[in-house]
N, C-alpha and C. Protein backbone atom coordinates (compact mmCIF):
# COMPACT_ATOMS: atom_id res chain seq x y z
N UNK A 1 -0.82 -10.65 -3.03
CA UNK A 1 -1.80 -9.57 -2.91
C UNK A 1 -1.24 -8.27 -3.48
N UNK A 2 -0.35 -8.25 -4.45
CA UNK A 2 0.02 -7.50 -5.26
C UNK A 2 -0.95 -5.96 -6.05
N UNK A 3 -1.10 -5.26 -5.79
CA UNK A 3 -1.87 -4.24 -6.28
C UNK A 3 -1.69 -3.56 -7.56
N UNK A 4 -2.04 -3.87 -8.93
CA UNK A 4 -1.72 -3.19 -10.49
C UNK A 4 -1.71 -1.78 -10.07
N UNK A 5 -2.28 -0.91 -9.44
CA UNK A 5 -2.39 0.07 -9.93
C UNK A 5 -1.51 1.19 -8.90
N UNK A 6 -1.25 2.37 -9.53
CA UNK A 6 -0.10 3.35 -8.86
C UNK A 6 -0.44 3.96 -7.88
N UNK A 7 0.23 4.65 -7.24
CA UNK A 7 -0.35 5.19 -5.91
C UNK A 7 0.56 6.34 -5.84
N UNK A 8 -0.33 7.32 -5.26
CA UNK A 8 -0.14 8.90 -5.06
C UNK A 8 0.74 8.75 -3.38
N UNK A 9 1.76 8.46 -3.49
CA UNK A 9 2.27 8.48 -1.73
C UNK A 9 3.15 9.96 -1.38
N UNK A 10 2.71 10.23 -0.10
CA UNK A 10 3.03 11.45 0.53
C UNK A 10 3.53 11.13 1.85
N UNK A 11 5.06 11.51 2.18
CA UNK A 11 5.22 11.33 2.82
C UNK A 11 6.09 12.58 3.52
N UNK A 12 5.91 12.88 5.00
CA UNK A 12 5.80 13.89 5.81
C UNK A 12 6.61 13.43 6.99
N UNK A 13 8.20 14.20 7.38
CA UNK A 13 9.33 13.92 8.08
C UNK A 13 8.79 14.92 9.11
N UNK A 14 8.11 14.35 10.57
CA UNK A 14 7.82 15.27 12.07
C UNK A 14 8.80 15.79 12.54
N UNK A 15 10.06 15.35 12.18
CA UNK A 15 11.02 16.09 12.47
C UNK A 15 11.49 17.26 12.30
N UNK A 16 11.72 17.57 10.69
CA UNK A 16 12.20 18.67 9.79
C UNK A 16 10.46 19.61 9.26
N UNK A 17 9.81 18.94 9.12
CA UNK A 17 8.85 19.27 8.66
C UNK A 17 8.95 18.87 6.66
N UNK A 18 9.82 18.11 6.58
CA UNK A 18 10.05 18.09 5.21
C UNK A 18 9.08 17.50 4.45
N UNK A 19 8.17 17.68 3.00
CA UNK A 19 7.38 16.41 2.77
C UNK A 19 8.01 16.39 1.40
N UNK A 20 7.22 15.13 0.63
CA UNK A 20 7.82 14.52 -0.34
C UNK A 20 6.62 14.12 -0.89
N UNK A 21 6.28 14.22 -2.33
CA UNK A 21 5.44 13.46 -3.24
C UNK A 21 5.71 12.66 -3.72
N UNK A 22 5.58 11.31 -4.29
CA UNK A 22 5.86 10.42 -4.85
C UNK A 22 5.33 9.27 -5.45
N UNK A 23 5.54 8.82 -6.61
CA UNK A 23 4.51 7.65 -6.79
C UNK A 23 5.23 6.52 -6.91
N UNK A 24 4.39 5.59 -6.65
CA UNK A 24 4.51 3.80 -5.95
C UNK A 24 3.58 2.53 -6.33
N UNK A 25 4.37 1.80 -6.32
CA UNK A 25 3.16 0.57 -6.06
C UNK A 25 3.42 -0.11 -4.93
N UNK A 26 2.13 -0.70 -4.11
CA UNK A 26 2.26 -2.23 -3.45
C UNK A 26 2.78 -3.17 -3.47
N UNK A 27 3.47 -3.45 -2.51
CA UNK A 27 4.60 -4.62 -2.83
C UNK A 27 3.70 -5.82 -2.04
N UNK A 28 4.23 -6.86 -2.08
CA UNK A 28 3.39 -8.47 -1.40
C UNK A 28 3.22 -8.11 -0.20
N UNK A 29 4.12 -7.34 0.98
CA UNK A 29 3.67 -6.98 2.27
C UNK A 29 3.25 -5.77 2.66
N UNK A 30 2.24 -5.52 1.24
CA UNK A 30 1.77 -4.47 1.84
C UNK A 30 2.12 -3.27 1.81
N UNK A 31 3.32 -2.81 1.56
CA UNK A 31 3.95 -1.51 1.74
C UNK A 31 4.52 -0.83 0.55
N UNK A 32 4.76 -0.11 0.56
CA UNK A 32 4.43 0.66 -0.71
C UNK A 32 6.30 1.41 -1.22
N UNK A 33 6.57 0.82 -2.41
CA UNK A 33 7.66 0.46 -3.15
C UNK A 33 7.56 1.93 -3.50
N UNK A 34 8.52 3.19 -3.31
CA UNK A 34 8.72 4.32 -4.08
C UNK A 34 10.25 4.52 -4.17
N UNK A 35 11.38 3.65 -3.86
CA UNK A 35 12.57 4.33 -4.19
C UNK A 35 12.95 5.12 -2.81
N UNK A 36 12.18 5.37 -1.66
CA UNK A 36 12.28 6.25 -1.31
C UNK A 36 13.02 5.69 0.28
N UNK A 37 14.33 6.42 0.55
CA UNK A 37 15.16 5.90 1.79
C UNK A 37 15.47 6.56 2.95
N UNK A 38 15.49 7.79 3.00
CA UNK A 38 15.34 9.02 4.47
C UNK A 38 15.07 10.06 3.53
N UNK A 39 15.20 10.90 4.86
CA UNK A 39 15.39 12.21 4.87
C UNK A 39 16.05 12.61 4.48
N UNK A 40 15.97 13.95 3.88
CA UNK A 40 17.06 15.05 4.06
C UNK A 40 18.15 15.21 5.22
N UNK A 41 17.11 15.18 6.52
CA UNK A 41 18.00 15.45 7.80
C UNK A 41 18.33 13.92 8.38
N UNK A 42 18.19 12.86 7.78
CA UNK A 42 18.37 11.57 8.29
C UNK A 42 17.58 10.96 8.89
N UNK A 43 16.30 11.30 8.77
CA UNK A 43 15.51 10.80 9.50
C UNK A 43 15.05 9.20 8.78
N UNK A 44 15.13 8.09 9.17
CA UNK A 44 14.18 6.81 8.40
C UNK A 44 13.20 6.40 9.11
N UNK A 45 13.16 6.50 10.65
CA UNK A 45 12.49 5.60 11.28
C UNK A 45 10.54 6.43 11.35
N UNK A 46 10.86 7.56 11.71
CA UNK A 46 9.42 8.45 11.93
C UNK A 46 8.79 8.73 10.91
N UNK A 47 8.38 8.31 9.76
CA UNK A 47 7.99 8.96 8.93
C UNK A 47 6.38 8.53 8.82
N UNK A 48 5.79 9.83 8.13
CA UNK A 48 4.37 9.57 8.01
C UNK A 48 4.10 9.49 6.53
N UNK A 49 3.41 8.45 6.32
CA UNK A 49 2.98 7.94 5.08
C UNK A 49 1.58 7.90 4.44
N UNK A 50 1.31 8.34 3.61
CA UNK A 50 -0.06 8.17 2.78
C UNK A 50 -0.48 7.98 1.65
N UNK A 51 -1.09 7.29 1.10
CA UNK A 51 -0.98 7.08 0.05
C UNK A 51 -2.86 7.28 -0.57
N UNK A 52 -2.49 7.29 -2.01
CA UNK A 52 -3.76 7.52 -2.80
C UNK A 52 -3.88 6.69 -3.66
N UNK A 53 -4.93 5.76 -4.42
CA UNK A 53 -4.85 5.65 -5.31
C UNK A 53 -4.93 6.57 -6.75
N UNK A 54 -3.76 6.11 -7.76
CA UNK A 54 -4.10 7.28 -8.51
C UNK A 54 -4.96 6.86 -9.24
């Protein structure tokens, strides 16, 4: 269930208040492949995610 097309993902650390733009694709489970591994302040587990198609 692979998705061709890119995605506008935004993601927003409740902790720091830090956010991040980034673009991605869909991976087979669903979740969305950007490279992307914590925080600034270390945060991995809380993060808020959204995505767009672009």
């Amino acid at each position: 269930m692979t998705s061709e097309g890119r995605y506008r993902v935004v993601i927003r650390c409740p902790l720091c208040g830090e956010k991040y733009i980034l673009r991605g694709r869909k991976n087979e489970k669903g979740e969305y492949e950007t490279g992307f591994k914590r925080c600034i302040c270390g945060n991995e587990e809380t993060l808020h995610v959204d995505a767009t198609l672009e």
